[in-house]
C-alpha atoms as a PDB file:
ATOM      1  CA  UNK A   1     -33.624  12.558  38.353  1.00  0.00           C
ATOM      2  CA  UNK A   2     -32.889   9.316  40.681  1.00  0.00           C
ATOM      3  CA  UNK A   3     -33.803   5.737  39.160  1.00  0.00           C
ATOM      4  CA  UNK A   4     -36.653   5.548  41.790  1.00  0.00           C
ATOM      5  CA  UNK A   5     -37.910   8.889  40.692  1.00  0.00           C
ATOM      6  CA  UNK A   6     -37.925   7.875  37.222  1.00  0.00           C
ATOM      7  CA  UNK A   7     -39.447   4.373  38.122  1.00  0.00           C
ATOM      8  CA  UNK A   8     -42.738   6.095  40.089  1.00  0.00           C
ATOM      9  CA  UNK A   9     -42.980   8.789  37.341  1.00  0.00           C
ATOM     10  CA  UNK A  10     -43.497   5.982  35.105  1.00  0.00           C
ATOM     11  CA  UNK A  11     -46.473   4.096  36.513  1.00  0.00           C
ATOM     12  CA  UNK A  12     -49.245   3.861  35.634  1.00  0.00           C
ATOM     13  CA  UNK A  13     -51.784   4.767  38.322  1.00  0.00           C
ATOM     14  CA  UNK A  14     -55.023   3.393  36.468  1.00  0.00           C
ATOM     15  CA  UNK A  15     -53.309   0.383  35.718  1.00  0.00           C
ATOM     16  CA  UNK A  16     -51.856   0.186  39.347  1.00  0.00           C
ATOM     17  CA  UNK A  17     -55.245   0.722  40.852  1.00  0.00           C
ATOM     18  CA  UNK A  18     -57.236  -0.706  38.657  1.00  0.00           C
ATOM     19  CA  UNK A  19     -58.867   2.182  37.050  1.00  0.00           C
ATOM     20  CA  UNK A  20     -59.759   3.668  39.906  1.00  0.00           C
ATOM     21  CA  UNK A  21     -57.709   6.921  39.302  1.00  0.00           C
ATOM     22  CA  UNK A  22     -59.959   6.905  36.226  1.00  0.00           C
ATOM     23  CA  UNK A  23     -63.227   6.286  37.981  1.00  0.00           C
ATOM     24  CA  UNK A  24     -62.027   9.159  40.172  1.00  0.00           C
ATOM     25  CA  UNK A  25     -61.407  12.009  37.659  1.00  0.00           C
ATOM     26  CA  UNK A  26     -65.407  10.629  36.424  1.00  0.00           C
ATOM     27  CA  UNK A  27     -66.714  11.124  39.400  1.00  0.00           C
ATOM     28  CA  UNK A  28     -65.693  14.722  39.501  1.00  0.00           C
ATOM     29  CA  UNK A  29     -66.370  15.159  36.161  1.00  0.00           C
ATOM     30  CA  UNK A  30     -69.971  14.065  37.046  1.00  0.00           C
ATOM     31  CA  UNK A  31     -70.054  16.345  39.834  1.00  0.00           C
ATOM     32  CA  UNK A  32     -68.804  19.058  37.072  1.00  0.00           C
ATOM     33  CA  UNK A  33     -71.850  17.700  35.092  1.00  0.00           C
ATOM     34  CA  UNK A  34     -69.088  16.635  31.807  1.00  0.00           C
ATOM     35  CA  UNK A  35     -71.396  13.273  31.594  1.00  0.00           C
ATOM     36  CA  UNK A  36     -75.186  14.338  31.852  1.00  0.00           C
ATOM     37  CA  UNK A  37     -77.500  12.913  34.272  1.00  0.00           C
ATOM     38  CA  UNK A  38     -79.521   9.692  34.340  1.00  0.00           C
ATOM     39  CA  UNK A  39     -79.375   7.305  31.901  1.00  0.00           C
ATOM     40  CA  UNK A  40     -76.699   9.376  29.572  1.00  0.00           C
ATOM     41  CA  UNK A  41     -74.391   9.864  32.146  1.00  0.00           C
ATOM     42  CA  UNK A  42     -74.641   5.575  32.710  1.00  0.00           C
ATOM     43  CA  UNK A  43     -74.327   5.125  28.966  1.00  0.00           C
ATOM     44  CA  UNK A  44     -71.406   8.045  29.022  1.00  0.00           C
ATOM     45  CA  UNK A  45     -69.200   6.007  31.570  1.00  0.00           C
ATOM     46  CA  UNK A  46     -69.780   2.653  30.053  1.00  0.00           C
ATOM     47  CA  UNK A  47     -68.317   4.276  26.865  1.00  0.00           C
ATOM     48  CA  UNK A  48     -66.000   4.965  28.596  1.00  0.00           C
ATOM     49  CA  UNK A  49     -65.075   1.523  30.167  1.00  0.00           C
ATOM     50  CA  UNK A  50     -65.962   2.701  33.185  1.00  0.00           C
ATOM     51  CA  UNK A  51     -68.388   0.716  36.017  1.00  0.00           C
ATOM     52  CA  UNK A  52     -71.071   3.705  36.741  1.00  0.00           C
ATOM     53  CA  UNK A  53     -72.111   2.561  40.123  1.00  0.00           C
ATOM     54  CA  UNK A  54     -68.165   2.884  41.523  1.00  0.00           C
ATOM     55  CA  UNK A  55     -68.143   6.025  39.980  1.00  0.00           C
ATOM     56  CA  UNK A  56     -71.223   7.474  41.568  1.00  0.00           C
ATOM     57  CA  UNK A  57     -70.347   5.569  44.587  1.00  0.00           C
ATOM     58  CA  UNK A  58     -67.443   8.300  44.379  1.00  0.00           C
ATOM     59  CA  UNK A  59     -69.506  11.211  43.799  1.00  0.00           C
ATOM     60  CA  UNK A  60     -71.526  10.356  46.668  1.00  0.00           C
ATOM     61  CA  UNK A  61     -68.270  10.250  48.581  1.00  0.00           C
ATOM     62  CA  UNK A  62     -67.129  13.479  47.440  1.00  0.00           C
ATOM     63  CA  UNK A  63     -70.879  15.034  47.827  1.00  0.00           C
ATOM     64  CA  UNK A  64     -70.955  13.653  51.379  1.00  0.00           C
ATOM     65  CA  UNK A  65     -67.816  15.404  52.377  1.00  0.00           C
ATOM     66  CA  UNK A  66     -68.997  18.951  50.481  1.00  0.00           C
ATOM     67  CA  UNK A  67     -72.146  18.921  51.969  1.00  0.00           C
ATOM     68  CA  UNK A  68     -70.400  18.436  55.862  1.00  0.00           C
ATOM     69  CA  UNK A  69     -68.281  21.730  54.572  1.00  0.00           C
ATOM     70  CA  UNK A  70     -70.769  23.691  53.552  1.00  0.00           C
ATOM     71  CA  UNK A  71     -72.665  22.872  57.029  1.00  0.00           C
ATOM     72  CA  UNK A  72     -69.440  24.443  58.289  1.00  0.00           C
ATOM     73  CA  UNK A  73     -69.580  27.694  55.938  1.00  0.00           C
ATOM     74  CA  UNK A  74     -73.122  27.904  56.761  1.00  0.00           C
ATOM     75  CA  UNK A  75     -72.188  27.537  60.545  1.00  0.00           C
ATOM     76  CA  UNK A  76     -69.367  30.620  59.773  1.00  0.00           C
ATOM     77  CA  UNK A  77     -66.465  28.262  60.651  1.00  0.00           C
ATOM     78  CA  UNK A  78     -64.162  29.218  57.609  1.00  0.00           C
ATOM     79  CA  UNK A  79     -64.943  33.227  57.963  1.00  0.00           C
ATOM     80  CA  UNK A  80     -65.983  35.550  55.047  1.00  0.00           C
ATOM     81  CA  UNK A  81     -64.888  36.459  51.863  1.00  0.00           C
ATOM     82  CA  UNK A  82     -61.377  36.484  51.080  1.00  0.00           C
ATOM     83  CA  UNK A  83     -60.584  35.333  54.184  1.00  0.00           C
ATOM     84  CA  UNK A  84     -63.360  31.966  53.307  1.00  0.00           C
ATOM     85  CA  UNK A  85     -61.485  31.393  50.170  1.00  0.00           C
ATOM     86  CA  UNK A  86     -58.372  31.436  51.583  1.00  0.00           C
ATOM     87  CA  UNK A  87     -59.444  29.101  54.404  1.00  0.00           C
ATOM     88  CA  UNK A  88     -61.474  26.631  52.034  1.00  0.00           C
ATOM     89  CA  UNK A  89     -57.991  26.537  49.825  1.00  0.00           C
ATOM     90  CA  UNK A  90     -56.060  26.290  52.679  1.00  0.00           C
ATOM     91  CA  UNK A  91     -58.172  22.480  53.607  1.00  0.00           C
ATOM     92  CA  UNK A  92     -58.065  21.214  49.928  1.00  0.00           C
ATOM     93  CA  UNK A  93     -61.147  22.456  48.889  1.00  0.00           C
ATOM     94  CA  UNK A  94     -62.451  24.464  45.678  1.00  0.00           C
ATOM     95  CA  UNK A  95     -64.422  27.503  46.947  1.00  0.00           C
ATOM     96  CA  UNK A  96     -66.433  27.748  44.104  1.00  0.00           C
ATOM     97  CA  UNK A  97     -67.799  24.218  44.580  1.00  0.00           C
ATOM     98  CA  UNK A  98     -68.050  24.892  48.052  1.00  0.00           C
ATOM     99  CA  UNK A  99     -70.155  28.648  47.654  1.00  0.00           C
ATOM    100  CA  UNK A 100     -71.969  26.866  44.703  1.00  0.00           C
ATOM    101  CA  UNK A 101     -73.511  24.160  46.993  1.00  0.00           C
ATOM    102  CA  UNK A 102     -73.583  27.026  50.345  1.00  0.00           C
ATOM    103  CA  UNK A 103     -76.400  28.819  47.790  1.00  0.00           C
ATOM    104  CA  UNK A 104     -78.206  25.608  46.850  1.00  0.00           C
ATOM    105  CA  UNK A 105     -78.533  24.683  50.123  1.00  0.00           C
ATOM    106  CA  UNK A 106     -79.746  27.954  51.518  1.00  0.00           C
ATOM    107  CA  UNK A 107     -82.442  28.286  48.071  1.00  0.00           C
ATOM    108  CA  UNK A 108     -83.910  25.003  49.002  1.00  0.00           C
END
């Protein structure tokens, strides 16, 4: 392994960012529901040094983006089945987030 290698393998990327490497792995940890809602969710983050509106700033973010996808599933852009999977994979997204939030949308 090079010297630069090493050198990037080393950093830190909260540090480097600022935490927001950390705030970002919350956000889809909130999305996973790992933090509760509401209140505990506020009082998780803070415990966990953590400023909750960046972090559901990011959720939002992330939601925003789902929600444009699933529009797109709905719409039959990425196929069916394997062939969805395969497609949602193929763009960088989880399928099962992606079917999860297809039903919710269609139940409500």
């Amino acid at each position: 392994m090079s010297d630069e290698v090493k050198k990037v393998a080393d950093v830190d990327l909260d540090e480097v960012t600022g935490g927001y490497t950390a705030s970002l792995r919350a956000a889809y940890g909130c999305i996973a529901g790992l933090y509760g809602n509401g209140q505990a969710r506020v009082n998780n983050l803070l415990a966990m040094g953590l400023d909750p509106v960046v972090v559901q700033g990011l959720v939002n973010s992330i939601l925003a983006g789902h929600v444009s996808v699933a529009n797109d599933v709905i719409a039959g852009k990425y196929g069916n089945g394997q062939a969805r999977i395969i497609a949602l994979s193929a763009a960088g997204y989880d399928p099962n987030e992606i079917q999860n939030l297809v039903n919710h949308m269609l139940l409500t």
